[in-house]
N, C-alpha and C. Protein backbone atom coordinates (compact mmCIF):
# COMPACT_ATOMS: atom_id res chain seq x y z
N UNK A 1 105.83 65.63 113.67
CA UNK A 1 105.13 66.49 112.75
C UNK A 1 106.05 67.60 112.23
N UNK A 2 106.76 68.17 113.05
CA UNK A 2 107.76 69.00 112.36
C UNK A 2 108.90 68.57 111.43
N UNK A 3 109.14 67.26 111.84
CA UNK A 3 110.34 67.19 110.23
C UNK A 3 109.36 66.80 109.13
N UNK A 4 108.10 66.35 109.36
CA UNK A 4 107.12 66.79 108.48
C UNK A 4 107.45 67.61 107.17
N UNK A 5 107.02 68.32 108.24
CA UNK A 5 106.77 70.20 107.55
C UNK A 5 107.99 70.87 106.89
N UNK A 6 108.90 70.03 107.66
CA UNK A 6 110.60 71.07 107.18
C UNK A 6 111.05 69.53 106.01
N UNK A 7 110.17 68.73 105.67
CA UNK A 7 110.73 67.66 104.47
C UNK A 7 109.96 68.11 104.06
N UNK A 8 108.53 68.69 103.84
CA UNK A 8 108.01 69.25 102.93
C UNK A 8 108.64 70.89 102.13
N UNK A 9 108.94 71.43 102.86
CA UNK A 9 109.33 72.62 102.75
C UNK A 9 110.85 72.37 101.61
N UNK A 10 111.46 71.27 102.18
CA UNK A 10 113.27 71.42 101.27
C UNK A 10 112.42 70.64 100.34
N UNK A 11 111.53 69.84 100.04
CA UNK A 11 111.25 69.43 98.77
C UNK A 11 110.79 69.98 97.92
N UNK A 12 109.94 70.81 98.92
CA UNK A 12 109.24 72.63 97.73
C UNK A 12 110.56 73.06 96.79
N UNK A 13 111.54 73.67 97.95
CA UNK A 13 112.56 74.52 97.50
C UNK A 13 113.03 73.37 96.32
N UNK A 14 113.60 72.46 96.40
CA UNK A 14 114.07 71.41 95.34
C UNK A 14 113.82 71.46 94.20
N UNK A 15 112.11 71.14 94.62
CA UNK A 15 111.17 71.30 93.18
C UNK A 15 111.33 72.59 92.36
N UNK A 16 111.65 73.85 93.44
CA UNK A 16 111.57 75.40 92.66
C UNK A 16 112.60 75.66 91.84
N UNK A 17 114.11 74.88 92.53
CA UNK A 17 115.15 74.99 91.85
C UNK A 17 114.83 74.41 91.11
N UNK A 18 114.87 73.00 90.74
CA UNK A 18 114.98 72.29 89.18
C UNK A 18 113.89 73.49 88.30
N UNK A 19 113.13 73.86 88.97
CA UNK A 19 112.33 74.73 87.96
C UNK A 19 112.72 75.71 87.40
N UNK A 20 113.88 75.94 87.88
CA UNK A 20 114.31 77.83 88.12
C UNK A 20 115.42 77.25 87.28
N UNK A 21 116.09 76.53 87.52
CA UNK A 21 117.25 75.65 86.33
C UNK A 21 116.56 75.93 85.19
N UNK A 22 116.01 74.81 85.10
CA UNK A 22 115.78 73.99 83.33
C UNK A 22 115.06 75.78 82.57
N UNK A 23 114.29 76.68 83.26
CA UNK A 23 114.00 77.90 82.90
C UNK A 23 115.03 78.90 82.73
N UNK A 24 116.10 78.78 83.42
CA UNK A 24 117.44 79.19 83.34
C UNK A 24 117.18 80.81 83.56
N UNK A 25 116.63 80.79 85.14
CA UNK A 25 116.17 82.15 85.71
C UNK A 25 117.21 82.43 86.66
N UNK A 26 118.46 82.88 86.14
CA UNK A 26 119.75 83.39 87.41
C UNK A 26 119.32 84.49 88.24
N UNK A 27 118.27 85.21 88.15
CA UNK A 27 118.60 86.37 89.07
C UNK A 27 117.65 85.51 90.70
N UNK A 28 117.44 84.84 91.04
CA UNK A 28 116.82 84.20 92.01
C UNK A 28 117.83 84.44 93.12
N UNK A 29 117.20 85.21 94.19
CA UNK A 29 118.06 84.92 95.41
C UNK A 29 117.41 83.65 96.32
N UNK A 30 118.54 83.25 96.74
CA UNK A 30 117.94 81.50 98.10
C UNK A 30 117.80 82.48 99.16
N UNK A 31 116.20 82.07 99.64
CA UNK A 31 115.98 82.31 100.52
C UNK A 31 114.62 83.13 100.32
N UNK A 32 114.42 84.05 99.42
CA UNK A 32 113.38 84.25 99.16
C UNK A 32 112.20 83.90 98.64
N UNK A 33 110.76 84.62 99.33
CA UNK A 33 109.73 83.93 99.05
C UNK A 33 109.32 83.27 98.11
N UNK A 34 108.31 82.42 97.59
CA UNK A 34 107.79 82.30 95.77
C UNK A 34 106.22 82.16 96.61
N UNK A 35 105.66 82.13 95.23
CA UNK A 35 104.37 82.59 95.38
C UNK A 35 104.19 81.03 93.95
N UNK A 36 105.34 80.79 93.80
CA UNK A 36 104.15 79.41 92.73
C UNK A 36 104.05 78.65 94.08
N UNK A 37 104.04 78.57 94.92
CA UNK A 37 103.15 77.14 95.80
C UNK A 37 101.37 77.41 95.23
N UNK A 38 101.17 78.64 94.74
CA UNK A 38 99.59 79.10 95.28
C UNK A 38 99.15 78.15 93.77
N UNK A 39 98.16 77.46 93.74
CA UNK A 39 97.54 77.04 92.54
C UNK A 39 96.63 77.90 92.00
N UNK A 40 96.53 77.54 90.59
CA UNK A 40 95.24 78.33 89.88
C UNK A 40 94.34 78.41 90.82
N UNK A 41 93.59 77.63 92.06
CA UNK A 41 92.39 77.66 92.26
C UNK A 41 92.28 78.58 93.52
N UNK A 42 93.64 78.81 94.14
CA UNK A 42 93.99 79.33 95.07
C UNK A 42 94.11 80.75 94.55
N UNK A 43 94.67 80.76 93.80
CA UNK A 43 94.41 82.70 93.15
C UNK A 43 93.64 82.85 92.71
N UNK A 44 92.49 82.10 92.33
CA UNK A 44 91.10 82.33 92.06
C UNK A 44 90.17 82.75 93.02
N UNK A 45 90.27 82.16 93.93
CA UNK A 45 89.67 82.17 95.49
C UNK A 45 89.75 83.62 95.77
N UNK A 46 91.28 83.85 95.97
CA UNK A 46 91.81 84.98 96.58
C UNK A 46 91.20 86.04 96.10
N UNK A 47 91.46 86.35 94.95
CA UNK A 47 90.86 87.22 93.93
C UNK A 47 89.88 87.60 93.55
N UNK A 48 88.86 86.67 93.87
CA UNK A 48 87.13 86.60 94.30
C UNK A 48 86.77 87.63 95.61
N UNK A 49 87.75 86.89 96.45
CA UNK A 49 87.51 87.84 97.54
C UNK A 49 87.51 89.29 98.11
N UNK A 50 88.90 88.91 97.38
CA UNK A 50 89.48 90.61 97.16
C UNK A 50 88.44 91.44 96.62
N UNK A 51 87.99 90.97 95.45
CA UNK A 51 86.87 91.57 94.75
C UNK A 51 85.58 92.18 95.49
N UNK A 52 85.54 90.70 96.16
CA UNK A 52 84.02 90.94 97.41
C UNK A 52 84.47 92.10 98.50
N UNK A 53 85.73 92.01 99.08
CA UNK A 53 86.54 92.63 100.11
C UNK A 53 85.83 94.29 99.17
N UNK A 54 86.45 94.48 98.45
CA UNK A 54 86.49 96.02 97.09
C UNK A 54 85.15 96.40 96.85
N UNK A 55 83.98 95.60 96.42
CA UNK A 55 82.95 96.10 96.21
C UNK A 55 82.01 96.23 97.76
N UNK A 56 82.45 95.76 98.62
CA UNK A 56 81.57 96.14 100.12
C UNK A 56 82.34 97.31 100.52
N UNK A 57 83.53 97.86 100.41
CA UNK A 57 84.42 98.32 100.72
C UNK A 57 83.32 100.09 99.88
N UNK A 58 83.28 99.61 98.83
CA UNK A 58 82.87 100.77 97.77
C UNK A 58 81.32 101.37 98.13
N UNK A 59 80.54 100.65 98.98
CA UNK A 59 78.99 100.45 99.75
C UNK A 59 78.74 101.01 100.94
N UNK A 60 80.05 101.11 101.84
CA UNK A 60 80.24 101.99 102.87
C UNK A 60 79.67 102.95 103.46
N UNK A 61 80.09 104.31 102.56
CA UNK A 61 79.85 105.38 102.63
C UNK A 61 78.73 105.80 101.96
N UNK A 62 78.18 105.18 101.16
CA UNK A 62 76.96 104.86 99.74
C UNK A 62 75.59 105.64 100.33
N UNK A 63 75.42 105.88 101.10
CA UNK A 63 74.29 106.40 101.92
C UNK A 63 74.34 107.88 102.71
N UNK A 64 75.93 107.81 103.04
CA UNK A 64 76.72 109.29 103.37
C UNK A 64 76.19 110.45 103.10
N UNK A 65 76.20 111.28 103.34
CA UNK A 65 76.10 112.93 102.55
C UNK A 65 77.63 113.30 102.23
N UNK A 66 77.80 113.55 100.95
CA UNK A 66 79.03 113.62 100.66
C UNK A 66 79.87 114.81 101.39
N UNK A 67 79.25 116.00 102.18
CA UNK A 67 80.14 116.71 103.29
C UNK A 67 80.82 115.63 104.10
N UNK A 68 80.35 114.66 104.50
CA UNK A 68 80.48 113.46 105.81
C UNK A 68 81.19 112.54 105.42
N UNK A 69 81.79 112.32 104.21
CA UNK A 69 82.72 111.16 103.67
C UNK A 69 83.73 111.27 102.87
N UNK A 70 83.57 112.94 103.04
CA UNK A 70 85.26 113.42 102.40
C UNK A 70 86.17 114.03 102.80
N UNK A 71 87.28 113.54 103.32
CA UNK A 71 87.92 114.35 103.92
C UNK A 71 88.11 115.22 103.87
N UNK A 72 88.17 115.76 102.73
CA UNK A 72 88.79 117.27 102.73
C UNK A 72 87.69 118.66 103.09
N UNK A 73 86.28 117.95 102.60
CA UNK A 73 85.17 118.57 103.01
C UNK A 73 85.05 118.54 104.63
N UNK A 74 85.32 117.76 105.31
CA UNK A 74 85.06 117.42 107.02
C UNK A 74 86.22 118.21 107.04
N UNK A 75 87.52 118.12 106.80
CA UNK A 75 88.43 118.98 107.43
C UNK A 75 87.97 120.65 107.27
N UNK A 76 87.53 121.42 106.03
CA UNK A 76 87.02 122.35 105.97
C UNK A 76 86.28 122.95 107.14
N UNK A 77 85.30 121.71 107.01
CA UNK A 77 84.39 122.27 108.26
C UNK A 77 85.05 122.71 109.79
N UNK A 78 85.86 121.71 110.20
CA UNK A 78 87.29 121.84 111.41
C UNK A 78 87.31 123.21 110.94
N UNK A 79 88.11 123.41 109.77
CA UNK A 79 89.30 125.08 109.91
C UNK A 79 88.00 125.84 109.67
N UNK A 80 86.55 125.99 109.23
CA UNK A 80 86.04 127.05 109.58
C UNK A 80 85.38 127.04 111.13
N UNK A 81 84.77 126.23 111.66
CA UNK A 81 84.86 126.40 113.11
C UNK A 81 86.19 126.68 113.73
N UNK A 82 87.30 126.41 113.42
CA UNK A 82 88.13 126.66 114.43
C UNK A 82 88.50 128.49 113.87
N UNK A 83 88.33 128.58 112.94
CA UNK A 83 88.25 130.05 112.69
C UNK A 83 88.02 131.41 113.12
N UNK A 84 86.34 130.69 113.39
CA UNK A 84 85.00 130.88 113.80
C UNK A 84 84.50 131.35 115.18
N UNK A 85 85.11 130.21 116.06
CA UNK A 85 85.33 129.73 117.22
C UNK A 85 86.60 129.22 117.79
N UNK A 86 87.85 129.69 117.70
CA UNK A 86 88.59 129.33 118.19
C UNK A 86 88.70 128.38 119.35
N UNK A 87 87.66 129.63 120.65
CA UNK A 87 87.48 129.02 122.03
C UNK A 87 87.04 127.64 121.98
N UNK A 88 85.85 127.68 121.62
CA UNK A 88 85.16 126.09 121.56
C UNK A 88 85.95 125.19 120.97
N UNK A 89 86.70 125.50 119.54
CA UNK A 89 87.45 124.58 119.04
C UNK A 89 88.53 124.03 119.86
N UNK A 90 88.97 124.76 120.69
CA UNK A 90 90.49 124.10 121.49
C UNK A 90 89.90 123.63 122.37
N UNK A 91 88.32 124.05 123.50
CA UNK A 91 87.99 123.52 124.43
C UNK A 91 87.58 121.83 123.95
N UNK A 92 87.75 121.65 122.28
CA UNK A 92 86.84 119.96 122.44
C UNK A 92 87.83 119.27 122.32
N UNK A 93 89.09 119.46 122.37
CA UNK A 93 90.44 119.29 122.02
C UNK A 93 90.30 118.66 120.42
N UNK A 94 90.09 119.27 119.29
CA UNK A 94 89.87 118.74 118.41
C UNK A 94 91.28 118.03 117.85
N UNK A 95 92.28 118.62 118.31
CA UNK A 95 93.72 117.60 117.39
C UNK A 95 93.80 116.09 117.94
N UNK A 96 92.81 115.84 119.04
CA UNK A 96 93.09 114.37 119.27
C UNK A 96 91.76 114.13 119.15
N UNK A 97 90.41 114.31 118.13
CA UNK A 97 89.59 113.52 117.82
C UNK A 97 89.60 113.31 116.39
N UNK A 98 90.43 114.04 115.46
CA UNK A 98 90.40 114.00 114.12
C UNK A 98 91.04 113.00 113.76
N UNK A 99 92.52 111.94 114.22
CA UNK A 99 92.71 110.99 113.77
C UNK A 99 91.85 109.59 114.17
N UNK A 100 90.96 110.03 115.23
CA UNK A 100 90.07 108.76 115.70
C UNK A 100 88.79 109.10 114.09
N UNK A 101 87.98 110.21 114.08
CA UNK A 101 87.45 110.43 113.16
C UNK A 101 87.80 110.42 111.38
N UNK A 102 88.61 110.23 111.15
CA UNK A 102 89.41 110.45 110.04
C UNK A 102 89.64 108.84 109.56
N UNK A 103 90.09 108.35 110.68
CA UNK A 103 90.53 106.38 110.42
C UNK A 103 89.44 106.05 109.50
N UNK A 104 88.48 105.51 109.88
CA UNK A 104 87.43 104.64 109.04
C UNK A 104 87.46 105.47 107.57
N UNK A 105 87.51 106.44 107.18
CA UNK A 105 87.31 107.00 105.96
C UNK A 105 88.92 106.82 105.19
N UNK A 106 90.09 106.88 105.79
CA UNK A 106 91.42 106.40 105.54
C UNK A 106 91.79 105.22 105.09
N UNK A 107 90.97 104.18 106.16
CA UNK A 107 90.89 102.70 105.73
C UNK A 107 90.24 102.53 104.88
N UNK A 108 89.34 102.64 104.73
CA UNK A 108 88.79 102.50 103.10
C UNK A 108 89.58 102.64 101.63
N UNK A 109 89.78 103.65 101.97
CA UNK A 109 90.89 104.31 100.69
C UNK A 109 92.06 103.23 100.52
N UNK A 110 92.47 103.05 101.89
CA UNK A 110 93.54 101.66 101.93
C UNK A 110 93.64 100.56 101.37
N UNK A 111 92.52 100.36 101.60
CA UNK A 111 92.05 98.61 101.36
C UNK A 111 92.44 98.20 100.37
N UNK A 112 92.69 99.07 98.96
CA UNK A 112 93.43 98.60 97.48
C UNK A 112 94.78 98.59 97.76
N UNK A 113 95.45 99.11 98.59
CA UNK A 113 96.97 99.96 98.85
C UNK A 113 97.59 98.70 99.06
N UNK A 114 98.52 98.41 97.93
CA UNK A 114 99.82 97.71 98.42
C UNK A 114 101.41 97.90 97.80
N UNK A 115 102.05 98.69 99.07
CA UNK A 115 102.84 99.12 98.30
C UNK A 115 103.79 97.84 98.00
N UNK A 116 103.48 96.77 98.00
CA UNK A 116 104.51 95.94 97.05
C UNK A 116 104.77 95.81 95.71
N UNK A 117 103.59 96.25 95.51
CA UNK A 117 103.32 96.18 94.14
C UNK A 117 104.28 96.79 93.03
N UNK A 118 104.61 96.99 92.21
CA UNK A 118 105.56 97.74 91.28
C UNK A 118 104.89 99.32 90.96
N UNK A 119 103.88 99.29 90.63
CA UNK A 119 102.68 100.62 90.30
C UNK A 119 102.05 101.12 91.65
N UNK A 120 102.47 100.84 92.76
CA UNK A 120 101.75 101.89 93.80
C UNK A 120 102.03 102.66 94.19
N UNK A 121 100.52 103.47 94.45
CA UNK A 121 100.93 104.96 94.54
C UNK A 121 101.59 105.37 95.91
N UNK A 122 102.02 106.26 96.18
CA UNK A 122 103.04 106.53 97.35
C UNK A 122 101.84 107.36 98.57
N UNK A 123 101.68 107.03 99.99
CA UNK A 123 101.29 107.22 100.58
C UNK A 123 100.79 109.10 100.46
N UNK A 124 101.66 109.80 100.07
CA UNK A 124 102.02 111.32 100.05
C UNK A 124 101.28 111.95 98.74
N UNK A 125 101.00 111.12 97.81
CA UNK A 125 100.50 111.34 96.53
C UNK A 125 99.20 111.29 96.57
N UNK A 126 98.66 110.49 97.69
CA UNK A 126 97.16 110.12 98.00
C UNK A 126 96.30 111.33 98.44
N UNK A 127 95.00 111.52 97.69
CA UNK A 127 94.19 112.70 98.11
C UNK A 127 93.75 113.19 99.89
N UNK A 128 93.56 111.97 100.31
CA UNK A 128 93.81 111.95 102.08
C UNK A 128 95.11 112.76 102.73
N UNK A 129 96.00 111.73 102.50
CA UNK A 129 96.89 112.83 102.68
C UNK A 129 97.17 114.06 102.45
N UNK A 130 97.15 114.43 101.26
CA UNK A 130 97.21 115.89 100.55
C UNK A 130 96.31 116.96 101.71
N UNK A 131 94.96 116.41 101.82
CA UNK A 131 94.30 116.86 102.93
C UNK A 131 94.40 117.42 103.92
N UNK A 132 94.78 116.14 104.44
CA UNK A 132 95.61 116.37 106.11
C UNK A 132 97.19 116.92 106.21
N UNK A 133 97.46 116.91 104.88
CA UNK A 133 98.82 117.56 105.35
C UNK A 133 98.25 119.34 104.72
N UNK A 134 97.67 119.47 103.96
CA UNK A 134 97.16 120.52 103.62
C UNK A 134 96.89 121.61 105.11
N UNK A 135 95.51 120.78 106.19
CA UNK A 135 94.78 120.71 106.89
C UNK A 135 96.13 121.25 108.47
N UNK A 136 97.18 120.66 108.37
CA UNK A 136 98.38 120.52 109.14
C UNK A 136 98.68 122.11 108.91
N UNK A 137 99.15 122.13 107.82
CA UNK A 137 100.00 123.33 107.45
C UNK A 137 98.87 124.94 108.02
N UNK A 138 97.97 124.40 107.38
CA UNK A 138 97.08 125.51 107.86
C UNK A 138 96.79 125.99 109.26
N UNK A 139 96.58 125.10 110.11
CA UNK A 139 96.51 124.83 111.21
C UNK A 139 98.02 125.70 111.79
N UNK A 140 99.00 125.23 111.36
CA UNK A 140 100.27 125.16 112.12
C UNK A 140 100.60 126.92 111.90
N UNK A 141 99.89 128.07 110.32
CA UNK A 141 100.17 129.16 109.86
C UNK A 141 99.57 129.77 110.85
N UNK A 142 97.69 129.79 111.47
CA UNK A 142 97.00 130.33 112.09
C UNK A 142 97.72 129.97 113.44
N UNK A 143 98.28 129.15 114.02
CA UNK A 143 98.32 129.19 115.38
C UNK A 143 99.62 129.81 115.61
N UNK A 144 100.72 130.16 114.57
CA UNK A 144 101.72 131.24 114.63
C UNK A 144 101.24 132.74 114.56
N UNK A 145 99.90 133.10 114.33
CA UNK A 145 99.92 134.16 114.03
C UNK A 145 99.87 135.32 115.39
């Protein structure tokens, strides 16, 4: 079964070259991936899903109170209790429940994110982040003081 798979595979590549020839596409490095194996019906599929993946993705939070599904609003709430209440705030150890609390609302935002893409946006540019690094800095000014 495996020279199978590896006579299927050099006949792929074969087929890609004569393709990549007669198209007379030089910048091709050997060895790297291609993505024509996938057929029309196969990026159709995919793309359906993705879609389905995106619109359940968008349903989530849909019921939320928007204090409760934005980060930057939930972090607020953190820096005025910890303000507020210092004591209580350090007694719940809040710097190690905010990245457990924070995930599910992060992943979401994710779920479109690929930075392979040519147009994606950079992790640092993202309103989440901005947040939490916002949220960081603040944090890091008050506990020098």
């Amino acid at each position: 079964e495996q020279d199978n798979s590896s006579e299927f595979i050099t006949k792929c590549r074969a087929r890609r070259r004569q393709a990549r020839d007669h198209l007379g596409e030089a910048d091709h490095h050997e060895g790297m991936s291609s993505d024509d194996e996938l057929t029309p019906t196969e990026v159709t599929e995919f793309q359906k899903s993705r879609d389905n993946v995106l619109e359940d993705s968008r349903k989530v939070f849909e019921d939320v109170h928007a204090d409760f599904c934005d980060i930057r609003k939930i972090l607020l709430k953190f820096q005025e209790w910890k303000d507020k209440f210092p004591d209580s705030y350090c007694d719940a150890y809040i710097s190690f429940c905010l990245p457990k609390l924070l995930n599910p609302l992060i992943r979401v935002q994710l779920i479109n994110w690929n930075p392979l893409e040519q147009n994606f946006t950079e992790l640092e540019e993202m309103p989440w982040f901005r947040a939490v690094e916002e949220f960081s800095d603040t944090k890091n000014v008050s506990e020098s003081r």
